[in-house]
PDB file of N, CA and C in Angstrom:
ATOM      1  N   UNK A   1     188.185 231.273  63.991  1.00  0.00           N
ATOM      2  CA  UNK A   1     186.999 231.427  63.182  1.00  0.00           C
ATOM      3  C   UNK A   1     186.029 230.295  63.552  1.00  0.00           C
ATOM      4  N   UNK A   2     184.788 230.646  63.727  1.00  0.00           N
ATOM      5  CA  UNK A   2     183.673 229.752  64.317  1.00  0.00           C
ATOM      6  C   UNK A   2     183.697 229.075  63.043  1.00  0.00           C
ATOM      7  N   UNK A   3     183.311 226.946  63.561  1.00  0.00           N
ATOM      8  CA  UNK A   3     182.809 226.512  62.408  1.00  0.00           C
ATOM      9  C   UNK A   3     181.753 227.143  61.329  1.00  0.00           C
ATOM     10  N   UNK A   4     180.415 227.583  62.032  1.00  0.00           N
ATOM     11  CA  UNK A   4     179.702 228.144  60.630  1.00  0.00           C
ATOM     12  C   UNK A   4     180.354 229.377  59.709  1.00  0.00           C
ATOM     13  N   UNK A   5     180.847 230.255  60.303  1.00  0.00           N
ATOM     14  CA  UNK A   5     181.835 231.112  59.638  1.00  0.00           C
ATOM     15  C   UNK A   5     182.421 230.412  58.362  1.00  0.00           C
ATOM     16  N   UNK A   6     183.206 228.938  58.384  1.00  0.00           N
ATOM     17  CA  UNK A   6     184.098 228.942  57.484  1.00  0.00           C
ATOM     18  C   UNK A   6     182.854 228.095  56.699  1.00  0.00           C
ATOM     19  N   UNK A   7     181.787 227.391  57.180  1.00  0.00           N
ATOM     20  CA  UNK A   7     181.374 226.954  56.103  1.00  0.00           C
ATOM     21  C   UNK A   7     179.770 227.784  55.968  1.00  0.00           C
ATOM     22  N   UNK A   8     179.928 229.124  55.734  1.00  0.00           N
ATOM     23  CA  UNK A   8     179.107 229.855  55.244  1.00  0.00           C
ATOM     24  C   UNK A   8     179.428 230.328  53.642  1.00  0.00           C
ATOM     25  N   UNK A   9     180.669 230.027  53.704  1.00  0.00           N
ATOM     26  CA  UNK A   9     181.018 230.449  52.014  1.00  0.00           C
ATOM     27  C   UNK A   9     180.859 229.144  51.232  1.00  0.00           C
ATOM     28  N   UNK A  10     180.317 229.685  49.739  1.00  0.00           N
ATOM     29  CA  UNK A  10     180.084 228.188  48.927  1.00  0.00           C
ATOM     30  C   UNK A  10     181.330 227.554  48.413  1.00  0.00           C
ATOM     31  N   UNK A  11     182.216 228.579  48.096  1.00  0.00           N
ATOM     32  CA  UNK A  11     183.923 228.026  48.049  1.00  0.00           C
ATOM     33  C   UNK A  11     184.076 227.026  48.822  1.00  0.00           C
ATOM     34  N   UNK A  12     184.434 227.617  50.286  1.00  0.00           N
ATOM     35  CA  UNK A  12     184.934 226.476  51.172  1.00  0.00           C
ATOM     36  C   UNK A  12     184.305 225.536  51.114  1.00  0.00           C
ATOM     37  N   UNK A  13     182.638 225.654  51.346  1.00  0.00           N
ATOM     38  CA  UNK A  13     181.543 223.896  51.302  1.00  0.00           C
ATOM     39  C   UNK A  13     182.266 223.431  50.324  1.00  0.00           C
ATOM     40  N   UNK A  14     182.317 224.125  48.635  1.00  0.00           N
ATOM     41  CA  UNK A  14     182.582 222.926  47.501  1.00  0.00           C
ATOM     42  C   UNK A  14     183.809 222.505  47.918  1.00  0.00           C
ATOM     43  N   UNK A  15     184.896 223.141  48.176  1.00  0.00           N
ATOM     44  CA  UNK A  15     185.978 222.786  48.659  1.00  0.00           C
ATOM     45  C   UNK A  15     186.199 221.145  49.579  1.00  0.00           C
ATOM     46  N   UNK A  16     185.107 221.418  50.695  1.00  0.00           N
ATOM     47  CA  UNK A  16     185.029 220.810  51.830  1.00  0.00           C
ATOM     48  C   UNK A  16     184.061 219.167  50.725  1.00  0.00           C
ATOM     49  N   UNK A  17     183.297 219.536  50.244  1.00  0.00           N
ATOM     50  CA  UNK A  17     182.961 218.357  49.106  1.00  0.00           C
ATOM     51  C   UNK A  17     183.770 217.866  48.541  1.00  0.00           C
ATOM     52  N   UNK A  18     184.668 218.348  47.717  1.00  0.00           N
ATOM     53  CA  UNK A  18     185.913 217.945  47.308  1.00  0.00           C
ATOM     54  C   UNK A  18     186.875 216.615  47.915  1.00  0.00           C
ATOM     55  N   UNK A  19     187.065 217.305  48.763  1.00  0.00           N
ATOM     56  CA  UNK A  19     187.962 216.601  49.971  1.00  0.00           C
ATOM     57  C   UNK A  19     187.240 215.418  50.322  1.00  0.00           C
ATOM     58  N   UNK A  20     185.780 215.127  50.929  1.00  0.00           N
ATOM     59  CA  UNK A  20     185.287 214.136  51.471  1.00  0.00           C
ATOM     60  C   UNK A  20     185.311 212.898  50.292  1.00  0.00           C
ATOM     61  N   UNK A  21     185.696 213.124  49.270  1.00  0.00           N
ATOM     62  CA  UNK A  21     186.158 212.177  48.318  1.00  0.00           C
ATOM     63  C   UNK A  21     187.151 211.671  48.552  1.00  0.00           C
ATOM     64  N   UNK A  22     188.090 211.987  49.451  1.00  0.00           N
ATOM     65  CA  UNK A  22     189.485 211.786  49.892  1.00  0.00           C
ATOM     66  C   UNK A  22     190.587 212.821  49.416  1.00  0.00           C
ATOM     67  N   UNK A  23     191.593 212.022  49.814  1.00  0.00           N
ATOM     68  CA  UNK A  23     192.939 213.405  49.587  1.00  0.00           C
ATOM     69  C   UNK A  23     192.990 213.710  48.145  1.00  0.00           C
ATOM     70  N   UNK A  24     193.208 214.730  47.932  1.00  0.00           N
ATOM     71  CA  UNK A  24     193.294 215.667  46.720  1.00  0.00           C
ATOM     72  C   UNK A  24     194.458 216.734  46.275  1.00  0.00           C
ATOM     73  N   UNK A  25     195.036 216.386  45.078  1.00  0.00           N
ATOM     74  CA  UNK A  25     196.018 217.637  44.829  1.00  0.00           C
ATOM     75  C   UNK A  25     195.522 218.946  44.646  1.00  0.00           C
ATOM     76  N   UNK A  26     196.404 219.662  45.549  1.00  0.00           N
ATOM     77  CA  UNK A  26     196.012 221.336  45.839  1.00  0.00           C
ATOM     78  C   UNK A  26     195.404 221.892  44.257  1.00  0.00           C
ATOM     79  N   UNK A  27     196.397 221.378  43.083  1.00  0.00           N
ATOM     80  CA  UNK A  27     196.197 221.720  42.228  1.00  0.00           C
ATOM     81  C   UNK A  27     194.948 220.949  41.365  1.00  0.00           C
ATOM     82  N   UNK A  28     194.402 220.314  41.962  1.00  0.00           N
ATOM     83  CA  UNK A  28     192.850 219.557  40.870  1.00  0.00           C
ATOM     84  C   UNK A  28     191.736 220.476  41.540  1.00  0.00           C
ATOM     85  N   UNK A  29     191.878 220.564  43.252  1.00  0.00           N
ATOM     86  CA  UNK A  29     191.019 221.503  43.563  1.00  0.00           C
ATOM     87  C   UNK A  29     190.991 222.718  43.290  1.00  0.00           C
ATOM     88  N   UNK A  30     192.058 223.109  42.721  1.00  0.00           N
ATOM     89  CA  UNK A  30     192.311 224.562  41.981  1.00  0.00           C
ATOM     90  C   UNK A  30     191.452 224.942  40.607  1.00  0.00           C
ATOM     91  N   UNK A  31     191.811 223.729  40.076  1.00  0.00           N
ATOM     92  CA  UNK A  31     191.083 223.350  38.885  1.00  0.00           C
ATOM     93  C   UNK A  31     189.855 223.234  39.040  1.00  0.00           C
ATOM     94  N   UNK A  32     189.321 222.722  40.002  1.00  0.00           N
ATOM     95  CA  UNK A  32     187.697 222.291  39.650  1.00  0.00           C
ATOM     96  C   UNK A  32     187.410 223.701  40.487  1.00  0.00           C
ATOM     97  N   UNK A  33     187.532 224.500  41.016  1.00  0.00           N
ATOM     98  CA  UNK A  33     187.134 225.569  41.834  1.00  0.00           C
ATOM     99  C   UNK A  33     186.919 226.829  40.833  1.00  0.00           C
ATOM    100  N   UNK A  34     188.206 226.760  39.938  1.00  0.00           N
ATOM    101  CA  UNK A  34     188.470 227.990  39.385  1.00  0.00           C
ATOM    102  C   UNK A  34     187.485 228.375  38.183  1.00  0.00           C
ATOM    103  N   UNK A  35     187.197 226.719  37.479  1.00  0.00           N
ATOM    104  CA  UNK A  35     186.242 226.551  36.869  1.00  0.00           C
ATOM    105  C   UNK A  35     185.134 227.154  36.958  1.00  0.00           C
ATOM    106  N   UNK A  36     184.303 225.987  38.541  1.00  0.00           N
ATOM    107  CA  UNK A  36     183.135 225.924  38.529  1.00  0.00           C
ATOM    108  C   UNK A  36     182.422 227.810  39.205  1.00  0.00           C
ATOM    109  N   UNK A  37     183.620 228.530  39.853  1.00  0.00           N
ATOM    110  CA  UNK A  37     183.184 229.675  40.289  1.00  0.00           C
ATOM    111  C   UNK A  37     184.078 230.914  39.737  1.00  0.00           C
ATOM    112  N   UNK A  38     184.738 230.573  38.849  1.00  0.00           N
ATOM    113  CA  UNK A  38     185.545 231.865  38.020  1.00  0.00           C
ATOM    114  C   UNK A  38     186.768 232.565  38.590  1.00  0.00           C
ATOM    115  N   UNK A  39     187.139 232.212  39.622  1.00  0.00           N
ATOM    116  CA  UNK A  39     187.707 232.447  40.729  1.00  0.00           C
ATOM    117  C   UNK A  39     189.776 232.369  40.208  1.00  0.00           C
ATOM    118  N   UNK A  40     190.439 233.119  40.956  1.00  0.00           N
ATOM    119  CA  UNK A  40     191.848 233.380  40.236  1.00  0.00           C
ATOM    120  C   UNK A  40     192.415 231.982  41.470  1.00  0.00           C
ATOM    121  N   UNK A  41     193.679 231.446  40.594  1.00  0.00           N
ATOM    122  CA  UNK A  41     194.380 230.469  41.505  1.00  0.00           C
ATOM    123  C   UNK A  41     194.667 230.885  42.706  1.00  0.00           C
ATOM    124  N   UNK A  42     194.999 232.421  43.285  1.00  0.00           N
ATOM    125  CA  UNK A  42     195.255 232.673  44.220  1.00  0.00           C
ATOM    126  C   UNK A  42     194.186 232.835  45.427  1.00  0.00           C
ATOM    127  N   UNK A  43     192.900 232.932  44.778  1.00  0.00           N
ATOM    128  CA  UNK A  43     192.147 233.364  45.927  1.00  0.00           C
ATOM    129  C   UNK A  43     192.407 231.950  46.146  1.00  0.00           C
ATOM    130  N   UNK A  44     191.582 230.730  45.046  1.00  0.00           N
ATOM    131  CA  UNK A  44     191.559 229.380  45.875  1.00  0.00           C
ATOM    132  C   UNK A  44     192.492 229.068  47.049  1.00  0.00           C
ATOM    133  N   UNK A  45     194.027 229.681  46.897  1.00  0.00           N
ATOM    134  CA  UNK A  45     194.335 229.094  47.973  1.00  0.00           C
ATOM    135  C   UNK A  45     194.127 229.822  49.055  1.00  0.00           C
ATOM    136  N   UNK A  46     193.472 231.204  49.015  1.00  0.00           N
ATOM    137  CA  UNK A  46     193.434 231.620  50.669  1.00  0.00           C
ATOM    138  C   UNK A  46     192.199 230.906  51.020  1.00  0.00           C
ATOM    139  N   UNK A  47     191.555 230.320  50.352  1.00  0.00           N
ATOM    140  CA  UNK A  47     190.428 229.774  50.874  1.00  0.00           C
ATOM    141  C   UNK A  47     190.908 228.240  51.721  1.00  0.00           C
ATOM    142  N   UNK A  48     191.988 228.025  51.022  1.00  0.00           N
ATOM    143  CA  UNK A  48     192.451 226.545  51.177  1.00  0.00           C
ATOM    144  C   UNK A  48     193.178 226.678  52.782  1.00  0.00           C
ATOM    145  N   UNK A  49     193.860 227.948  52.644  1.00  0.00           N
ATOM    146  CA  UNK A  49     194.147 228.910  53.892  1.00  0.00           C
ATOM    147  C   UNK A  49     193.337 228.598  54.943  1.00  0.00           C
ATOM    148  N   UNK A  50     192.478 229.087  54.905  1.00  0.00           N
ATOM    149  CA  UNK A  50     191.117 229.072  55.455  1.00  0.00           C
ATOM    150  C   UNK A  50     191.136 227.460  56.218  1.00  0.00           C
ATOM    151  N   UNK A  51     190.581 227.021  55.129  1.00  0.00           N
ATOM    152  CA  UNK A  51     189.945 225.707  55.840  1.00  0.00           C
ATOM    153  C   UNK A  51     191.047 224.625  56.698  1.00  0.00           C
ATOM    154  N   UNK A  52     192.555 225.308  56.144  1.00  0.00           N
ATOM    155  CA  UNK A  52     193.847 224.466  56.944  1.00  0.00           C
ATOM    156  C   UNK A  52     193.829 224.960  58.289  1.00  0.00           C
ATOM    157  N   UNK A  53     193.688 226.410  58.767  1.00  0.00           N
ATOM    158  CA  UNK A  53     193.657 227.366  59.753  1.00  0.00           C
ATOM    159  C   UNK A  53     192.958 227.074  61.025  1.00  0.00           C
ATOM    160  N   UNK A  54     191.679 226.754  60.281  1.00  0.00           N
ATOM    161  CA  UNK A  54     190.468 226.148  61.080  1.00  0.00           C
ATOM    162  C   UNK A  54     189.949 224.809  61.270  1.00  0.00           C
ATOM    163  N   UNK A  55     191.029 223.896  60.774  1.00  0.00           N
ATOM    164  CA  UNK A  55     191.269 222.826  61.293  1.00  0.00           C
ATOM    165  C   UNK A  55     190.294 221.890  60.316  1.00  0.00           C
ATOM    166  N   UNK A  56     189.754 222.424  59.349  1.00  0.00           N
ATOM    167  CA  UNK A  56     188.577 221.567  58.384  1.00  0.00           C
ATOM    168  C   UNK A  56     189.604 220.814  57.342  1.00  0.00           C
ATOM    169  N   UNK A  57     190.462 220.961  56.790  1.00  0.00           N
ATOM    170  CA  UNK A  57     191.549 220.314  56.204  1.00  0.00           C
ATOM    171  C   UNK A  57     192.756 220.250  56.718  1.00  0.00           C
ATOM    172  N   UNK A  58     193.521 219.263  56.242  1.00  0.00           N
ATOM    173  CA  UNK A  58     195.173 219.505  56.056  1.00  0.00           C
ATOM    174  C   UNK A  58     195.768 219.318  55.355  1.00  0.00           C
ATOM    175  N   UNK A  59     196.744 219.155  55.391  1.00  0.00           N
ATOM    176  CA  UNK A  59     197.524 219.450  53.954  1.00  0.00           C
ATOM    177  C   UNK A  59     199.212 218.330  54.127  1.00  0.00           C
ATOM    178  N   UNK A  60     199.856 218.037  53.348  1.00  0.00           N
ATOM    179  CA  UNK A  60     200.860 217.145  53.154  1.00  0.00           C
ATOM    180  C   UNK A  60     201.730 217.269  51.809  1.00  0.00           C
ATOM    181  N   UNK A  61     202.955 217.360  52.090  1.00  0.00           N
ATOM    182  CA  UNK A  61     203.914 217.226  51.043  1.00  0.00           C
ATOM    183  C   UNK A  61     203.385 216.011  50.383  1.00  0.00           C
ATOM    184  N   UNK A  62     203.825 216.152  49.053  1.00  0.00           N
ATOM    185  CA  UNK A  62     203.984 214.783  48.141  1.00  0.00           C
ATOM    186  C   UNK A  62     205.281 215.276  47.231  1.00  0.00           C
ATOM    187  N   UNK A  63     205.988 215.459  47.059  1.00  0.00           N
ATOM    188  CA  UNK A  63     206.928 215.843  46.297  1.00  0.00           C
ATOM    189  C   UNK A  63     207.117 216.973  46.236  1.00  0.00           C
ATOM    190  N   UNK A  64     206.566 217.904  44.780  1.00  0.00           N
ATOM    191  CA  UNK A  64     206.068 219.014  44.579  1.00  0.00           C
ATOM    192  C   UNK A  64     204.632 219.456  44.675  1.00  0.00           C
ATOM    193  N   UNK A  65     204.225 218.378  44.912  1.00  0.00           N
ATOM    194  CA  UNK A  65     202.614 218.486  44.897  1.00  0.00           C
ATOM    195  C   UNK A  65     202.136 218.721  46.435  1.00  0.00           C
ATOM    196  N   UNK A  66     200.710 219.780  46.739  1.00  0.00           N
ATOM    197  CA  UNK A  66     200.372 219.324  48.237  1.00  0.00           C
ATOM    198  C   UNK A  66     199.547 218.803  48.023  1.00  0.00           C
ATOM    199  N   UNK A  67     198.705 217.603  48.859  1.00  0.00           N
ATOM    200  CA  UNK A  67     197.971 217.033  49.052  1.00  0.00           C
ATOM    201  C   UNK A  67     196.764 217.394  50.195  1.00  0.00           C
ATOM    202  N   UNK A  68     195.634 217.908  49.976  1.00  0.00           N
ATOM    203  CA  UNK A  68     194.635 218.188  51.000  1.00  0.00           C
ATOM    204  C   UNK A  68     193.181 217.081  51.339  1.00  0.00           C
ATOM    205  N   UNK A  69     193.435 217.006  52.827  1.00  0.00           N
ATOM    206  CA  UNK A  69     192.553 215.820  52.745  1.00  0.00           C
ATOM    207  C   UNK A  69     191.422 216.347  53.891  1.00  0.00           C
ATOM    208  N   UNK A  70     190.523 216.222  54.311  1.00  0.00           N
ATOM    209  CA  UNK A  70     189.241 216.512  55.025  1.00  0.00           C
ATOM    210  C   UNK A  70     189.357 216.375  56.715  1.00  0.00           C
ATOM    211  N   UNK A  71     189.421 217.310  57.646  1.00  0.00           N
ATOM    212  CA  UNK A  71     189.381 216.278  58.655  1.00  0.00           C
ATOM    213  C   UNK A  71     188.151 216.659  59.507  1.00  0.00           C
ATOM    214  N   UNK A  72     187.414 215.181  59.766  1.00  0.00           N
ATOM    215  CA  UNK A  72     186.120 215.570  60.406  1.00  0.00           C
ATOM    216  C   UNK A  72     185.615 216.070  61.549  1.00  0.00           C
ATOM    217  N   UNK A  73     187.034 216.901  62.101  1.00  0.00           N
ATOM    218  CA  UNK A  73     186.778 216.777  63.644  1.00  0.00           C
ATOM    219  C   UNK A  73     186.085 218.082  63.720  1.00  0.00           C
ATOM    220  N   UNK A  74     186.339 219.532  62.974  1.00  0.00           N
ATOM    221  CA  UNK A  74     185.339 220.818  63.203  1.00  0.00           C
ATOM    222  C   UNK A  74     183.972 220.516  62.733  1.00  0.00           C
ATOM    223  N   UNK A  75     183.856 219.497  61.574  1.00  0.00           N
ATOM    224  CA  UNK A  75     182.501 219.307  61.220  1.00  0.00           C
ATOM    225  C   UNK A  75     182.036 218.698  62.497  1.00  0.00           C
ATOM    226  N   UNK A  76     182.118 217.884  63.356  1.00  0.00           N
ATOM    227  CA  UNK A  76     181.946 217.296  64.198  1.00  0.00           C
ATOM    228  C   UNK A  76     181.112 218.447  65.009  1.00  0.00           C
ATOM    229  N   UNK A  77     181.819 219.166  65.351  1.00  0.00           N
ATOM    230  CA  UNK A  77     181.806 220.478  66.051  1.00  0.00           C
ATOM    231  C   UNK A  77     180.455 221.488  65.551  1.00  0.00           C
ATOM    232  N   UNK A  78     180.527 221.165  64.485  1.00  0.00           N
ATOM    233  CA  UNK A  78     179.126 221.912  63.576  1.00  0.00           C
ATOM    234  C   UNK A  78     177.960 221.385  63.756  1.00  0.00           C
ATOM    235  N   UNK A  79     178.174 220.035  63.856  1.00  0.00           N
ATOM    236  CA  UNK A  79     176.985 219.051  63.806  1.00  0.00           C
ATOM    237  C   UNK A  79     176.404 219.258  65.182  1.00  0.00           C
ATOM    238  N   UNK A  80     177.433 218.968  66.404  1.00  0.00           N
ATOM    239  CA  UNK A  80     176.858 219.743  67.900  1.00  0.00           C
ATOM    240  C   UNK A  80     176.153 221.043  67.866  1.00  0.00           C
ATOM    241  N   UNK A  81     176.720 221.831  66.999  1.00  0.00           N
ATOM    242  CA  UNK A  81     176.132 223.220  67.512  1.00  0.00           C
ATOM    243  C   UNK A  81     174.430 222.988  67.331  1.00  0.00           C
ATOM    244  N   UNK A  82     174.196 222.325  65.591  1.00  0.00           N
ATOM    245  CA  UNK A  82     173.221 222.320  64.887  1.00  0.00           C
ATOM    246  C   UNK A  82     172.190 220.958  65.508  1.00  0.00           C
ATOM    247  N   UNK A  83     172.653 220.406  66.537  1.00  0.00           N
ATOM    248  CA  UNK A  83     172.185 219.376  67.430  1.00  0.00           C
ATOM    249  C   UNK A  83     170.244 220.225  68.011  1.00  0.00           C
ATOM    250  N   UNK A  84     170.847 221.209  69.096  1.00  0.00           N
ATOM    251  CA  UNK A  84     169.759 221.800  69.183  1.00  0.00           C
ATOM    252  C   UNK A  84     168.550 221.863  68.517  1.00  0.00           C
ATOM    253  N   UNK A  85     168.862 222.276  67.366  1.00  0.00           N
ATOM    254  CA  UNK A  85     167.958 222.835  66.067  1.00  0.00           C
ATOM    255  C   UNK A  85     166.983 221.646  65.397  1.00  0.00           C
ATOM    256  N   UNK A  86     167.375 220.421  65.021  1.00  0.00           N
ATOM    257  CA  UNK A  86     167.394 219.757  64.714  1.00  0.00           C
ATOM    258  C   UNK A  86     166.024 219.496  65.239  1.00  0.00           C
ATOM    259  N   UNK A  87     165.250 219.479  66.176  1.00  0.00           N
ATOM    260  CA  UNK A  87     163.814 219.261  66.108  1.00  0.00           C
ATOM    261  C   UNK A  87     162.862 220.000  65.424  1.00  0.00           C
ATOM    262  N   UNK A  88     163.456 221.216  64.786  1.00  0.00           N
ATOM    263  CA  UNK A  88     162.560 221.905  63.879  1.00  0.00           C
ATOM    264  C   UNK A  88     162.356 221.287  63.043  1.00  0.00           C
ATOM    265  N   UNK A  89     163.494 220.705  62.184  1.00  0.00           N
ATOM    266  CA  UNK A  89     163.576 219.799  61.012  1.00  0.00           C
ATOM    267  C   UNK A  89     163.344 218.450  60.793  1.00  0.00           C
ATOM    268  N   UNK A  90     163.804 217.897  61.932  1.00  0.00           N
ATOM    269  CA  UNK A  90     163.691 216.380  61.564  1.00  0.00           C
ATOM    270  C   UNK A  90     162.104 215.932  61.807  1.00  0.00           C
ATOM    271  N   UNK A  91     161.208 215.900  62.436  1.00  0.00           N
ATOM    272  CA  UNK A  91     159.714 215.475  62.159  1.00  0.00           C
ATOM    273  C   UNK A  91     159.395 215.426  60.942  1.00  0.00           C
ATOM    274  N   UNK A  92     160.080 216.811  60.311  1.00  0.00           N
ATOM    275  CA  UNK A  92     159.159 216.666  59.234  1.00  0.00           C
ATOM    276  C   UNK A  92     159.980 215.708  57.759  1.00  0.00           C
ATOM    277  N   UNK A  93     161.262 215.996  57.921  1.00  0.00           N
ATOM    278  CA  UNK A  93     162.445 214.968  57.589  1.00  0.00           C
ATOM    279  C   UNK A  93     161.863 213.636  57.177  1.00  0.00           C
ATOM    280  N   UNK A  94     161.414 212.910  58.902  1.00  0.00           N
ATOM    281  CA  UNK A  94     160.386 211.328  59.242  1.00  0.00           C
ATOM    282  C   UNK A  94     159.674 211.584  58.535  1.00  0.00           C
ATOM    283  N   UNK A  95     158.779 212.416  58.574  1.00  0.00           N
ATOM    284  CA  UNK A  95     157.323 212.770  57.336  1.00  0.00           C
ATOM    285  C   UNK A  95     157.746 212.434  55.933  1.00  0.00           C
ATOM    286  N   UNK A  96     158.932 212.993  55.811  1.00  0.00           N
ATOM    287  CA  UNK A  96     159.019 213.184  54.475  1.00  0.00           C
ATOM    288  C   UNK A  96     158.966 211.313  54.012  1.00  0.00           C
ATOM    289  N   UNK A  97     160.439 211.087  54.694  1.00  0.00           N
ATOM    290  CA  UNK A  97     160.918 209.668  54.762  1.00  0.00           C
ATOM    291  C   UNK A  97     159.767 208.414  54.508  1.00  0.00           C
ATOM    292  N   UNK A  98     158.697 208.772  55.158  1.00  0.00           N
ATOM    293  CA  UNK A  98     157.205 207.750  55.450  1.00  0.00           C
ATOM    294  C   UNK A  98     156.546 207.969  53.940  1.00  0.00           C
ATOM    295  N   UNK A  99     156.624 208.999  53.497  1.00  0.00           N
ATOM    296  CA  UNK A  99     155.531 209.440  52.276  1.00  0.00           C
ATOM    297  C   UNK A  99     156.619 208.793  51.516  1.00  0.00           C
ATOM    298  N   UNK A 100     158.074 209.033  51.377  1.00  0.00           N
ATOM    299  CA  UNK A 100     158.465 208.377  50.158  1.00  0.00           C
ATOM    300  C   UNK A 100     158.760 206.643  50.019  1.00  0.00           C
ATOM    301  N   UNK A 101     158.695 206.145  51.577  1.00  0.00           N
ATOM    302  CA  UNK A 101     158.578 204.621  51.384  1.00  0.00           C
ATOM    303  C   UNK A 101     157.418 204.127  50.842  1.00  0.00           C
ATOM    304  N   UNK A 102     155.825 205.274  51.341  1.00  0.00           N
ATOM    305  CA  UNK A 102     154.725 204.779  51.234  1.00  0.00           C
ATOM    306  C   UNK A 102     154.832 204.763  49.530  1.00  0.00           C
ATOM    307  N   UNK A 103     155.249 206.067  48.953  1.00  0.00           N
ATOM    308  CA  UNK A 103     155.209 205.644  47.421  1.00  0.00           C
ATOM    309  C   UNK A 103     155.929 205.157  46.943  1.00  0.00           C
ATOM    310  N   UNK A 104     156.425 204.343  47.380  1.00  0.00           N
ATOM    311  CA  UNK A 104     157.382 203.430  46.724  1.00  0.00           C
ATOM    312  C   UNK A 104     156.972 202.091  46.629  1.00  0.00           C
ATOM    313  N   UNK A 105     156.512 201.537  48.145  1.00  0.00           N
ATOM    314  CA  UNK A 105     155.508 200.802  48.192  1.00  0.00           C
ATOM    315  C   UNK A 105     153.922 200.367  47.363  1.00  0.00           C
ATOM    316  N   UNK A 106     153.433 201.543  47.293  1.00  0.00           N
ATOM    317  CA  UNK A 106     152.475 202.016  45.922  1.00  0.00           C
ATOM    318  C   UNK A 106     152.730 201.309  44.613  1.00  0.00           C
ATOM    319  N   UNK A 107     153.921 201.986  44.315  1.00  0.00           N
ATOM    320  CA  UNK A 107     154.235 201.557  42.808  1.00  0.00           C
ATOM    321  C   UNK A 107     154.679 200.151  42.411  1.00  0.00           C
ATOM    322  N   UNK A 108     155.629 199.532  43.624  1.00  0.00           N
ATOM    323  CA  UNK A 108     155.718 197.935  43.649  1.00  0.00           C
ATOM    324  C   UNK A 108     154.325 197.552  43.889  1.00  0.00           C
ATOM    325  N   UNK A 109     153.379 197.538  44.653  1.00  0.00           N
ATOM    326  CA  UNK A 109     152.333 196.936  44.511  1.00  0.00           C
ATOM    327  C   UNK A 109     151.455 196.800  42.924  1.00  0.00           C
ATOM    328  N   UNK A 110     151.622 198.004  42.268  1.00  0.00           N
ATOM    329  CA  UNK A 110     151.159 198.574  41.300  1.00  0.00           C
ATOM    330  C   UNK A 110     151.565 197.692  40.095  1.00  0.00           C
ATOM    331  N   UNK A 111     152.782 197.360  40.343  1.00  0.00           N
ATOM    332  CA  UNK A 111     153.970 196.538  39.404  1.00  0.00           C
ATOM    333  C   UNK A 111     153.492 195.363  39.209  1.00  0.00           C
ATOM    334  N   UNK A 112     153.565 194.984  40.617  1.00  0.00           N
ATOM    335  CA  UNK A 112     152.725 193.494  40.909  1.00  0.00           C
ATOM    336  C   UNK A 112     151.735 192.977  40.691  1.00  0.00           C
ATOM    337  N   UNK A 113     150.849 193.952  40.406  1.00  0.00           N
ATOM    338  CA  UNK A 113     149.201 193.542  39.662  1.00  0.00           C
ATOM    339  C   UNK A 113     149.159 193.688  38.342  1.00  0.00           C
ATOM    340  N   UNK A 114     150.336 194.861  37.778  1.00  0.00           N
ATOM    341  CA  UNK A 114     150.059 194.761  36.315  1.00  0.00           C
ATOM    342  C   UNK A 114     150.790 193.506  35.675  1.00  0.00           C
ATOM    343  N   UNK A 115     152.091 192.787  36.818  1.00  0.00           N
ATOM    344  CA  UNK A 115     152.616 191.856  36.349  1.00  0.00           C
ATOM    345  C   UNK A 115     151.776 190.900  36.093  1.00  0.00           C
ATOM    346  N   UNK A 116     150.995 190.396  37.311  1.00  0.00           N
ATOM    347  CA  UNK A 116     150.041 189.903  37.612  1.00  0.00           C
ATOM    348  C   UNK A 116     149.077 189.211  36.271  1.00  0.00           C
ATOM    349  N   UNK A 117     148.590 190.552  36.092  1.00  0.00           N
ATOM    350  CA  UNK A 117     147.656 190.812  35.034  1.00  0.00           C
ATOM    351  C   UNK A 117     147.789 190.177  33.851  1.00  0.00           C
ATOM    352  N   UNK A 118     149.154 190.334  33.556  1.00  0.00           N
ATOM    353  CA  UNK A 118     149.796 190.036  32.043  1.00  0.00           C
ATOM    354  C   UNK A 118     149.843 189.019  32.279  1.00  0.00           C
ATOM    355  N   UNK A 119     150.553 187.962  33.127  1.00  0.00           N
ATOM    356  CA  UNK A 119     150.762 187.144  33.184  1.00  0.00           C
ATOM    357  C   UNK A 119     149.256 185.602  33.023  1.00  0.00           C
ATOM    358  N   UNK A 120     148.144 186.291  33.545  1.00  0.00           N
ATOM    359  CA  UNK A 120     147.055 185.972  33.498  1.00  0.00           C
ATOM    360  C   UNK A 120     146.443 186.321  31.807  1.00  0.00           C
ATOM    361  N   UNK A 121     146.590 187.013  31.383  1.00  0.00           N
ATOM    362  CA  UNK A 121     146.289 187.357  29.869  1.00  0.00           C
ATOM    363  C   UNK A 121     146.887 186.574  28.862  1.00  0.00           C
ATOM    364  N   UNK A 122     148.300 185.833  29.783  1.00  0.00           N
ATOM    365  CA  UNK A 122     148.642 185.046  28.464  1.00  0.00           C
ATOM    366  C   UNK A 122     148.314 183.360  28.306  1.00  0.00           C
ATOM    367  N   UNK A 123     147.588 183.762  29.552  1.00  0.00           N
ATOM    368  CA  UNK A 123     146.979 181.859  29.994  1.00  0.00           C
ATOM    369  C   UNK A 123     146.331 181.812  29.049  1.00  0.00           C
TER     370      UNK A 123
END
């Protein structure tokens, strides 16, 4: 299964969020999955299926418990594909990035004169 394939479903992404928190019992991600998308314990795990299959997780005994933890090497793989692309987006990304230092900059200046100000008002 091609990387975008497995992370075209919002399961697997939240899933794949999950995990980048570090290792996780099969059963908390069960829990927060089943919750947040209504979903039966069993699908979660073919999904969990899924992402072990295709190399986006793995998985580890702990007793009775499994443990699933993230591994970055297909994302890796995603990030190449989406390498190409990436000049559509990123200019405007920088754009964005410049406008929000510039207002940020703005408002500390802004800060600074009204501090300013007060501070002069109480001479």
């Amino acid at each position: 299964m091609h990387a975008l394939d497995v992370l075209g479903d919002p399961v697997r992404r939240r899933l794949l969020e999950l995990l980048a928190a570090g290792e996780t019992p099969a059963g908390d991600l069960g829990r927060v999955i089943q919750h947040e998308f209504g979903i039966t314990q069993p699908a979660v795990s073919q999904h969990l299926r899924v992402l072990r299959e295709s190399g986006f997780a793995t998985v580890r005994p702990d007793g009775t418990r499994r443990l699933y933890a993230l591994d970055p090497a297909p994302l890796a793989a995603a990030d190449a594909w989406f390498a190409e692309f990436r000049r559509f987006w990123q200019p405007k990304l920088d754009a964005l990035g410049t406008e929000l230092a510039r207002g940020r900059r703005e408002r500390r200046l802004a800060e600074a004169a009204d501090t300013s100000e007060e501070n002069d008002d109480k001479e």
